[in-house]
Protein backbone atom coordinates (compact mmCIF):
# COMPACT_ATOMS: atom_id res chain seq x y z
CA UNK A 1 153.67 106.33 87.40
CA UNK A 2 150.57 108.67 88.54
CA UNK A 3 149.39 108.85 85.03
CA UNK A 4 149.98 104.52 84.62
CA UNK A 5 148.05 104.03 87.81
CA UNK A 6 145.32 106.35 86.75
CA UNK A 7 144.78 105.18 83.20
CA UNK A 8 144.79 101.25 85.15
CA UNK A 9 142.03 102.85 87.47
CA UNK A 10 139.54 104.16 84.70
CA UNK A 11 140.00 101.19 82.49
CA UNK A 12 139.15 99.19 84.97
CA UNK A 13 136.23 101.65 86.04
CA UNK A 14 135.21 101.60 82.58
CA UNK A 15 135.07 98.06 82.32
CA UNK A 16 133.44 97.11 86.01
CA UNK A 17 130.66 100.01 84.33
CA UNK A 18 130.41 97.62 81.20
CA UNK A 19 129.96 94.23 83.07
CA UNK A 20 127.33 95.88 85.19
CA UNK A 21 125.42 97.14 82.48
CA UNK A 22 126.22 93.90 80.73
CA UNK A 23 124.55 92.07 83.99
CA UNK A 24 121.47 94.59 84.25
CA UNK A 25 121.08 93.94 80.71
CA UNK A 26 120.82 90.35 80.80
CA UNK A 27 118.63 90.12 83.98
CA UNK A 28 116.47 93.19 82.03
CA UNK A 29 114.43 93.85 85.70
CA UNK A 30 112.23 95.91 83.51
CA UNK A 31 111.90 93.49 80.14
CA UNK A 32 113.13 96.53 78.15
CA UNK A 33 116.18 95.34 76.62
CA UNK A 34 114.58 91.87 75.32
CA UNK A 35 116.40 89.80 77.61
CA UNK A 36 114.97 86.13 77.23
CA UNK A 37 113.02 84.80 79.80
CA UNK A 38 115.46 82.63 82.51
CA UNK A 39 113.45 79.90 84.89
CA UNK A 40 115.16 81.04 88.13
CA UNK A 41 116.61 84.51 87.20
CA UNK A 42 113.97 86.59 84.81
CA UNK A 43 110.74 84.48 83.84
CA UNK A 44 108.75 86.95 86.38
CA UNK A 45 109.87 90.73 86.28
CA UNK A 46 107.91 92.12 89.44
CA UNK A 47 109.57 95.39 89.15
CA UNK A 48 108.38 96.08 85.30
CA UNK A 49 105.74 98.53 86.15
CA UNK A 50 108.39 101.32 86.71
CA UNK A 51 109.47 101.59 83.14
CA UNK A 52 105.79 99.60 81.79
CA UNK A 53 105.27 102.26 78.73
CA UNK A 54 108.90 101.26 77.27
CA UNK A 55 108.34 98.11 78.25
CA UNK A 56 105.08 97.70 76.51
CA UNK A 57 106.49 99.24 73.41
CA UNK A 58 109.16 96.76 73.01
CA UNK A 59 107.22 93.67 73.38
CA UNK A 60 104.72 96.03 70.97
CA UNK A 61 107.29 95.71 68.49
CA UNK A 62 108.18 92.13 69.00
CA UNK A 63 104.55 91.10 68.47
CA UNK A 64 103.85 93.22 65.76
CA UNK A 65 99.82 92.92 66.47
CA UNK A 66 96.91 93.17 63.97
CA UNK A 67 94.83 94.41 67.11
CA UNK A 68 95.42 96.44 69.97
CA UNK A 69 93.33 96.33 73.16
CA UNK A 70 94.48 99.92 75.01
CA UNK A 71 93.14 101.07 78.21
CA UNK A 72 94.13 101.35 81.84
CA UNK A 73 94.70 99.10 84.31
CA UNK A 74 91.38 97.11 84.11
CA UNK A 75 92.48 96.34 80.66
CA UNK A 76 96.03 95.40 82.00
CA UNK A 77 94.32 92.72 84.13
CA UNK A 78 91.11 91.76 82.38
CA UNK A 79 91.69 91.35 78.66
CA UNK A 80 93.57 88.73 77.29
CA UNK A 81 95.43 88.69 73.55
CA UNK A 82 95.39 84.83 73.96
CA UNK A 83 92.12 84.36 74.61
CA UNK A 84 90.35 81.99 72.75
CA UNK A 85 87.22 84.85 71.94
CA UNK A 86 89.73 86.19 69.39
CA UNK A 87 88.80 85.38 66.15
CA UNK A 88 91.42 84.13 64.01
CA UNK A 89 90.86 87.33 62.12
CA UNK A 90 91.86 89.09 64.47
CA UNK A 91 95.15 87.18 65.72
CA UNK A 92 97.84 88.62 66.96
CA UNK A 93 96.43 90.43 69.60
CA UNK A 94 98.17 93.00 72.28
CA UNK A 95 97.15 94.68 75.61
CA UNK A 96 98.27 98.12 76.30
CA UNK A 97 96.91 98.45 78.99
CA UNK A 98 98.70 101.03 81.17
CA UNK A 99 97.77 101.02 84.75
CA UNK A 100 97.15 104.52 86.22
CA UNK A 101 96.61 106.13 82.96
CA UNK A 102 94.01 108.20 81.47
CA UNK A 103 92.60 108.75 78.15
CA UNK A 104 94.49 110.88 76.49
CA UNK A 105 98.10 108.90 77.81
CA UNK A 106 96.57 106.01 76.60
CA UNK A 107 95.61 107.58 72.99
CA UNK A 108 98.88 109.28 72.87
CA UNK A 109 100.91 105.60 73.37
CA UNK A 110 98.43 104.05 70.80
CA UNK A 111 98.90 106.70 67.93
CA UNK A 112 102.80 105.99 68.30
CA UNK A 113 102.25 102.24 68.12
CA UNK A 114 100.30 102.91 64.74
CA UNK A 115 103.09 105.33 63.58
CA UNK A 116 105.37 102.56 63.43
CA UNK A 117 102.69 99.21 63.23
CA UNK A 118 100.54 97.27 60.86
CA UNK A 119 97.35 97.87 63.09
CA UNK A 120 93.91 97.24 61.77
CA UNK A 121 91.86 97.37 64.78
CA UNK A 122 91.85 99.22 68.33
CA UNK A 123 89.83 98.42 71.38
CA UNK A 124 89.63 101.82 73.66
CA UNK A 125 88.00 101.17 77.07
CA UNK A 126 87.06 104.47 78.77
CA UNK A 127 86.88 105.04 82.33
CA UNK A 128 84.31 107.09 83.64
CA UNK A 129 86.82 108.30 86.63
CA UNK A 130 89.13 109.03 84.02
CA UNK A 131 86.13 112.30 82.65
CA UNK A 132 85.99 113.89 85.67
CA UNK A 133 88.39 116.56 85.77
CA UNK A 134 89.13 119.79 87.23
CA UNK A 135 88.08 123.01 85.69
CA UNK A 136 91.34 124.52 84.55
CA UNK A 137 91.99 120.80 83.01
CA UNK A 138 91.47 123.24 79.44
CA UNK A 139 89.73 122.31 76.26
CA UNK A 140 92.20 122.20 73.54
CA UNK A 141 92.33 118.23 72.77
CA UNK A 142 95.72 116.76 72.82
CA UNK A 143 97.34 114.34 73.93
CA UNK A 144 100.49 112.95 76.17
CA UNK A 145 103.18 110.08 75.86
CA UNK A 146 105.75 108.69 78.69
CA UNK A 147 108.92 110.34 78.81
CA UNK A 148 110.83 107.31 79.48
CA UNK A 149 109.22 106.49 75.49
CA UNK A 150 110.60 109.46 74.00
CA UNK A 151 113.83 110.01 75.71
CA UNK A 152 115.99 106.71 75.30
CA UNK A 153 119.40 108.64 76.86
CA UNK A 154 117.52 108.85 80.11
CA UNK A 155 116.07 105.25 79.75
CA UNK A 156 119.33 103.69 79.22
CA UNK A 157 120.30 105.78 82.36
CA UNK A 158 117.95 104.82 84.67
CA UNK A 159 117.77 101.20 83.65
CA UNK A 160 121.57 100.30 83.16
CA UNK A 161 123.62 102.94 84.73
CA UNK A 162 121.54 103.41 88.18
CA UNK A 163 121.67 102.29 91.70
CA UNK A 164 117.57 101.82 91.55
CA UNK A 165 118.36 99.65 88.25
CA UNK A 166 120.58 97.16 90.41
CA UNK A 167 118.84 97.02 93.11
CA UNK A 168 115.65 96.07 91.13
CA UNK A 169 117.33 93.24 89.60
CA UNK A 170 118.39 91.61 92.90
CA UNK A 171 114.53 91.62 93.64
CA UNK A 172 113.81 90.26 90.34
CA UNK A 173 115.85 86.98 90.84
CA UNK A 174 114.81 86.53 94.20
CA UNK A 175 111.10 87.12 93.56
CA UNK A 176 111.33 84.10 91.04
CA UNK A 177 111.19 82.16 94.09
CA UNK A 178 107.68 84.08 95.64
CA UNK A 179 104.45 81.98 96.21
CA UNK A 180 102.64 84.41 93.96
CA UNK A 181 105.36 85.65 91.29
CA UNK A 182 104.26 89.01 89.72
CA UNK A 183 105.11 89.82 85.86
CA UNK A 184 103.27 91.09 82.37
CA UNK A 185 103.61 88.61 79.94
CA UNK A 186 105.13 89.18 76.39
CA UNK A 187 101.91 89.97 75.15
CA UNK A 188 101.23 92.73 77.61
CA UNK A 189 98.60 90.86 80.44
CA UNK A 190 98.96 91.32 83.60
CA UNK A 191 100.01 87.80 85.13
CA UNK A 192 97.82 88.78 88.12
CA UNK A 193 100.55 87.39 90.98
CA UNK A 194 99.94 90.38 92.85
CA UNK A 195 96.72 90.20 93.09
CA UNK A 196 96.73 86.21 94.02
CA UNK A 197 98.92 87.28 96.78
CA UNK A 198 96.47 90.07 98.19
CA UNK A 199 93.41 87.35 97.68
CA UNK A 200 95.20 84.68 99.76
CA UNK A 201 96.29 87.40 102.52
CA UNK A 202 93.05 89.44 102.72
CA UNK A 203 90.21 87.67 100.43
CA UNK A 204 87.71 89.08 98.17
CA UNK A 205 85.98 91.13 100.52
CA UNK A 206 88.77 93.41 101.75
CA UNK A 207 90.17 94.26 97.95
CA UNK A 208 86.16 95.16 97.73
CA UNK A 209 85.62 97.28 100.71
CA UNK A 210 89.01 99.04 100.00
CA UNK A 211 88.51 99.96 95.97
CA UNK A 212 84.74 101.30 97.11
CA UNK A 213 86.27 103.66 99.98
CA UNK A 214 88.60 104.95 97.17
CA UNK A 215 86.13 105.55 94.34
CA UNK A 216 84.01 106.99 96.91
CA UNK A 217 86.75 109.37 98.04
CA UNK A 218 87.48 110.36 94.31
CA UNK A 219 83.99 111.23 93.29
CA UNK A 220 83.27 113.01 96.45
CA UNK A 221 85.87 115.28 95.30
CA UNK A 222 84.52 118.96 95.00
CA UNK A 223 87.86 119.72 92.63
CA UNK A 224 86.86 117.52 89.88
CA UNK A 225 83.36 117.02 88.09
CA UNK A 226 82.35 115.61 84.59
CA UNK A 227 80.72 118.95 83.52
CA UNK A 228 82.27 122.27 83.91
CA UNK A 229 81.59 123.24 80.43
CA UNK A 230 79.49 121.99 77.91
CA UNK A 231 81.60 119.83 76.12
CA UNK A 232 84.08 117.72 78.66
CA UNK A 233 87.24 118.27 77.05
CA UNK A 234 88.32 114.32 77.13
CA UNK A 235 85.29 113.61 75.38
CA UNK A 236 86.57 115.77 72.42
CA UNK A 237 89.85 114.49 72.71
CA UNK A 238 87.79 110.93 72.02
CA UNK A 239 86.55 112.60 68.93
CA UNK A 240 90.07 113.68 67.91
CA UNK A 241 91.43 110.52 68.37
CA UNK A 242 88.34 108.98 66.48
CA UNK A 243 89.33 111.21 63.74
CA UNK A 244 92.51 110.45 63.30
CA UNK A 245 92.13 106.66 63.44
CA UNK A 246 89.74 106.93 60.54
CA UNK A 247 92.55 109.23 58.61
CA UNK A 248 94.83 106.52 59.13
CA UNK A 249 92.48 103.76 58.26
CA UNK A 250 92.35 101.73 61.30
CA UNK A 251 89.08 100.67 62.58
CA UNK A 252 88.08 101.32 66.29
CA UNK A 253 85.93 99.51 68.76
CA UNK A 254 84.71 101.86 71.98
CA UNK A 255 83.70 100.24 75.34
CA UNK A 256 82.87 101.00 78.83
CA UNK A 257 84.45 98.80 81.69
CA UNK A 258 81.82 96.52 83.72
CA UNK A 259 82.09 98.12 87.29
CA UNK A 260 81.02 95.58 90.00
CA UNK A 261 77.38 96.43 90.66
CA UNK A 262 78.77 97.43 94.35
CA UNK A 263 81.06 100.22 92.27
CA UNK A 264 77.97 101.05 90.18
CA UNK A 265 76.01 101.47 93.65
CA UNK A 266 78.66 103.75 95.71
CA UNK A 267 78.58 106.25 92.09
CA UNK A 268 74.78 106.53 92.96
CA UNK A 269 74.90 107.11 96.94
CA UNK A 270 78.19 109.69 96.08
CA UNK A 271 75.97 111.69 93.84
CA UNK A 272 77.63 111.08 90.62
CA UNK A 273 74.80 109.22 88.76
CA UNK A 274 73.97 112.48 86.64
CA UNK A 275 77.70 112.86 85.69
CA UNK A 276 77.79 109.31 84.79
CA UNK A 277 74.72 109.33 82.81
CA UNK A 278 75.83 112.22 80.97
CA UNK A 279 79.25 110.49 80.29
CA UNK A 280 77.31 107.59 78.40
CA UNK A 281 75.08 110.02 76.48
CA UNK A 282 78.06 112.11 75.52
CA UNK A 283 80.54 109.16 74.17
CA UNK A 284 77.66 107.95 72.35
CA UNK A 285 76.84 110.86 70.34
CA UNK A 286 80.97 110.83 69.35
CA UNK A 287 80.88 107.33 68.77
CA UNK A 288 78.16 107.90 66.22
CA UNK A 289 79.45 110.70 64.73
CA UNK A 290 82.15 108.17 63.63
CA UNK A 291 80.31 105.70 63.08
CA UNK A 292 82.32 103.48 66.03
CA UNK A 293 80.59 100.90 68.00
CA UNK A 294 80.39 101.46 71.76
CA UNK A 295 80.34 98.61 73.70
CA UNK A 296 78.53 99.26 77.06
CA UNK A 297 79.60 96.80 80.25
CA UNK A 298 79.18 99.48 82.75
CA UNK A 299 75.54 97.66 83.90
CA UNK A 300 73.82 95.50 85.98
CA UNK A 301 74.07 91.63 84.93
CA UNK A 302 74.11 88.46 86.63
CA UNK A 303 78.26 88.88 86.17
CA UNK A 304 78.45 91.93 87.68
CA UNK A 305 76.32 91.16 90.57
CA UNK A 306 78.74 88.32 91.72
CA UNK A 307 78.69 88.09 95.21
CA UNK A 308 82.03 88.54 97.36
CA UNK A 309 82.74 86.18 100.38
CA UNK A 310 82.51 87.78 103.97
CA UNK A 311 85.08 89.27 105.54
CA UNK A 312 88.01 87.08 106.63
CA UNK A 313 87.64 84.36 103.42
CA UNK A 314 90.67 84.21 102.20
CA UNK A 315 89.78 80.84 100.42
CA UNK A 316 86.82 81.26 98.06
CA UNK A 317 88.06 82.36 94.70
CA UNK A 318 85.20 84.75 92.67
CA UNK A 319 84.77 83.92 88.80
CA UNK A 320 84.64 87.26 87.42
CA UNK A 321 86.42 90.04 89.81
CA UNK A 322 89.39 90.56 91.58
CA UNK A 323 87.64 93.69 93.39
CA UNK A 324 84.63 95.80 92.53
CA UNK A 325 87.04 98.12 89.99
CA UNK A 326 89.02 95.07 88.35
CA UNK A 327 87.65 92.11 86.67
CA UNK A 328 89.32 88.81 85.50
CA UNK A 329 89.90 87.53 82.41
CA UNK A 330 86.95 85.02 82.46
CA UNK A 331 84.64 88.28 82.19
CA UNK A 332 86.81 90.01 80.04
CA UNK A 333 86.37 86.73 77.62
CA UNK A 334 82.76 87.65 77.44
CA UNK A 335 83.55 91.26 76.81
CA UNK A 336 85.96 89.85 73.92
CA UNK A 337 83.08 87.64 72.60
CA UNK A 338 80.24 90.56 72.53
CA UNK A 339 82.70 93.08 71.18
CA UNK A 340 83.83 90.38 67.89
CA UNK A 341 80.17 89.05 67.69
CA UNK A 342 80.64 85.87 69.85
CA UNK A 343 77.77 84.01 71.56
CA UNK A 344 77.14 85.99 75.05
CA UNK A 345 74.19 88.22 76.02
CA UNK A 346 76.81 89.89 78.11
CA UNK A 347 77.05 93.52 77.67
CA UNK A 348 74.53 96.30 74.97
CA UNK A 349 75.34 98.51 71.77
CA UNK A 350 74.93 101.88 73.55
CA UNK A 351 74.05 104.66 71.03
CA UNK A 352 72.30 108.14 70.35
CA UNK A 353 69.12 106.42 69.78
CA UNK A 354 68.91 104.16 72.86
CA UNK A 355 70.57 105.71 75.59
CA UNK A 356 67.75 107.11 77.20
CA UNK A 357 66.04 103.94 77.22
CA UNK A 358 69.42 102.13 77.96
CA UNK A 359 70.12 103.82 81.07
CA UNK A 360 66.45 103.88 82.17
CA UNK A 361 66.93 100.09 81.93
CA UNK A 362 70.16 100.34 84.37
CA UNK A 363 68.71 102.43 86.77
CA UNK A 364 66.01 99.66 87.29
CA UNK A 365 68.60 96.72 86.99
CA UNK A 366 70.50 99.29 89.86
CA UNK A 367 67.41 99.63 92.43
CA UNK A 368 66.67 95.69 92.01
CA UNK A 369 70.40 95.23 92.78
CA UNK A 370 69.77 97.31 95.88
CA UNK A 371 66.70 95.47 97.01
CA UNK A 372 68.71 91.97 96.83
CA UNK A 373 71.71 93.07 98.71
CA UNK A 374 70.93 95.41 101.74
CA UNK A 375 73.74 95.00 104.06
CA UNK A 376 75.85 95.80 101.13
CA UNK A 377 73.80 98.79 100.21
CA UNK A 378 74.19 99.99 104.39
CA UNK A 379 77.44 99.93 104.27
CA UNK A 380 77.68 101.70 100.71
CA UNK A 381 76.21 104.25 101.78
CA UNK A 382 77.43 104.90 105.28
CA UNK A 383 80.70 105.73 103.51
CA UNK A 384 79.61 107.94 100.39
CA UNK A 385 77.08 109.58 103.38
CA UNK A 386 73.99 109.04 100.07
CA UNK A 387 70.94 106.48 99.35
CA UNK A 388 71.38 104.64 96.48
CA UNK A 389 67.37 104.15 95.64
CA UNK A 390 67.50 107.90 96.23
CA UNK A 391 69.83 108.97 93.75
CA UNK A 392 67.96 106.84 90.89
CA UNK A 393 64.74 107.19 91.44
């Protein structure tokens, strides 16, 4: 009878485990398992950032693009695979862009995608943050992937067979019905709902003030630098990956992202200018080496310059950022047009030959910046505790 009642309990165990994973499956909080898109249950995933890298591989897959745009979270938000800039040519397009990731994380994901792709073309942005490192970081190029990629035991685990994985589905269905839905679309964007929430909430001005006391914070940091040896060892892991592209044939576009002027400013009054002028020099020596383009937004322009409303405006809408770190997809259109030799004066060529003179030319578009926006420039520099015109002159 024991034995009856016990073989009764674990089938049914066994089978409650089944419809659960069954259920998590088909709700797919994470848009892992390829679960389609339900209006009212799925169409927004707001909790797919835990497991994004799996994520992103699967929909990888699914889309099986000619071009990859890779990068970190600017590229999450800012570049779109549907925008029109695309050249047919080019079409389909895919953003792995993986938020909170640096260079070599990024390069690792995107040599796995060409492992098992039909990739001709890859669009690297590089993060200037992203180069300063501490001085035990090593020098022996490599790079990383996500766990959660490799190991597909402890995916299923955490994303079928887990508390966390339930839970996160009963806030998937009930954030379908959110003012400001949050999910990454099939071809990797961002949908930006979390960022129209924190616009209507705080406005412009707020996202700005807090993304310059963070930057600030970071590059003030006495643990990290750009130079503690002669060659930064992220910049050769750039030339690795460079290298290996060009063994595999697949062609490669470099760029810098285009920091808010404000952004650009607090780098000068922290005292990083020389570290970030060095960073520019130093990518475009690789990038020739390789004969790569580099793509340099990292300046002053009319775009970048956008003013943000005062404090309190939680109704104007800017064009071009979301804060002084993250830009929209309007500007990242431009970037898409200059970088596949579209009409825009947006945006330089940065290499070997015209650095100097390129970031002599930014340093002046820099101090005219400061001269036009004072009170922005005060308050700049009461945080990084540096003058701007200082620093650049």
């Amino acid at each position: 009878m024991m034995r009856k009642y016990l073989s009764t309990f674990a089938a049914l165990l066994v089978l409650f485990v089944a419809l659960t994973a069954g259920a998590l499956a088909f709700i797919d909080p994470y848009g892992i398992w390829g679960a389609p898109r339900i209006a009212g249950l799925n169409e927004y995933r707001p909790e797919m950032g835990r497991h994004l890298a799996a994520a992103k591989l699967r929909q990888f897959r699914q889309v099986d693009p000619k071009t990859l745009i890779a990068g970190n979270s600017r590229v999450h938000v800012g570049l779109d695979p549907a925008s029109a800039s695309w050249p047919a040519s080019a079409r389909p397009v895919y953003n792995l862009g993986l938020p909170g990731s640096g260079t070599d994380r990024v390069a690792g994901e995107v040599e796995a995608m060409i492992a098992e792709g039909n990739i001709d073309t890859v669009y690297l942005g590089v993060d200037f943050i992203d180069f300063r490192i501490t001085k035990d970081a090593g020098d022996t190029p490599g790079f990383s992937r996500a766990d959660s990629v490799k190991d597909k035991v402890y995916l299923a685990r955490d994303t079928l067979f887990s508390l966390d994985a339930a839970i996160d589905a009963g806030a998937t269905i009930m954030g379908q019905h959110t003012a400001y839905p949050f999910t990454v679309l099939d071809n990797g964007l961002n949908g930006t709902g979390d960022y129209d929430r924190l616009v209507a909430g705080e406005g412009h001005r707020a996202l700005f003030a807090q993304r310059e006391r963070e930057n600030i914070a970071a590059i003030a940091n006495p643990d990290r630098r750009y130079g503690w040896t002669d060659t930064n060892p992220l910049v050769a892991r750039v030339d690795m990956f460079l290298k290996r592209m060009k063994a595999a044939d697949v062609n490669v576009v470099l760029f810098t992202y285009p920091y808010h002027s404000e952004l650009l400013s607090a780098y000068a009054a922290a005292g990083a200018w020389p570290e970030f002028e060095r960073w520019k020099t130093d990518l475009a020596v690789v990038a020739d080496r390789h004969d790569v383009p580099l793509y340099d937004f990292a300046q002053t322009a009319p775009e970048t310059m956008e003013r943000a409303p005062v404090a309190g405006d939680t109704r104007t809408r800017l064009d071009y950022y979301w804060e002084a770190g993250h830009f929209k997809a309007a500007l990242g259109d431009l970037m898409i047009a200059r970088m596949t030799g579209g009409e825009t004066t947006f945006g330089s060529v940065l290499t070997a030959a015209n650095v100097a003179y390129t970031l002599e030319r930014q340093r002046r578009g820099l101090l005219t910046f400061a001269d036009m926006r004072p009170d922005d420039m005060n308050r700049i520099e009461r945080i990084a505790g540096g003058r701007v015109k200082d620093a650049l002159q």
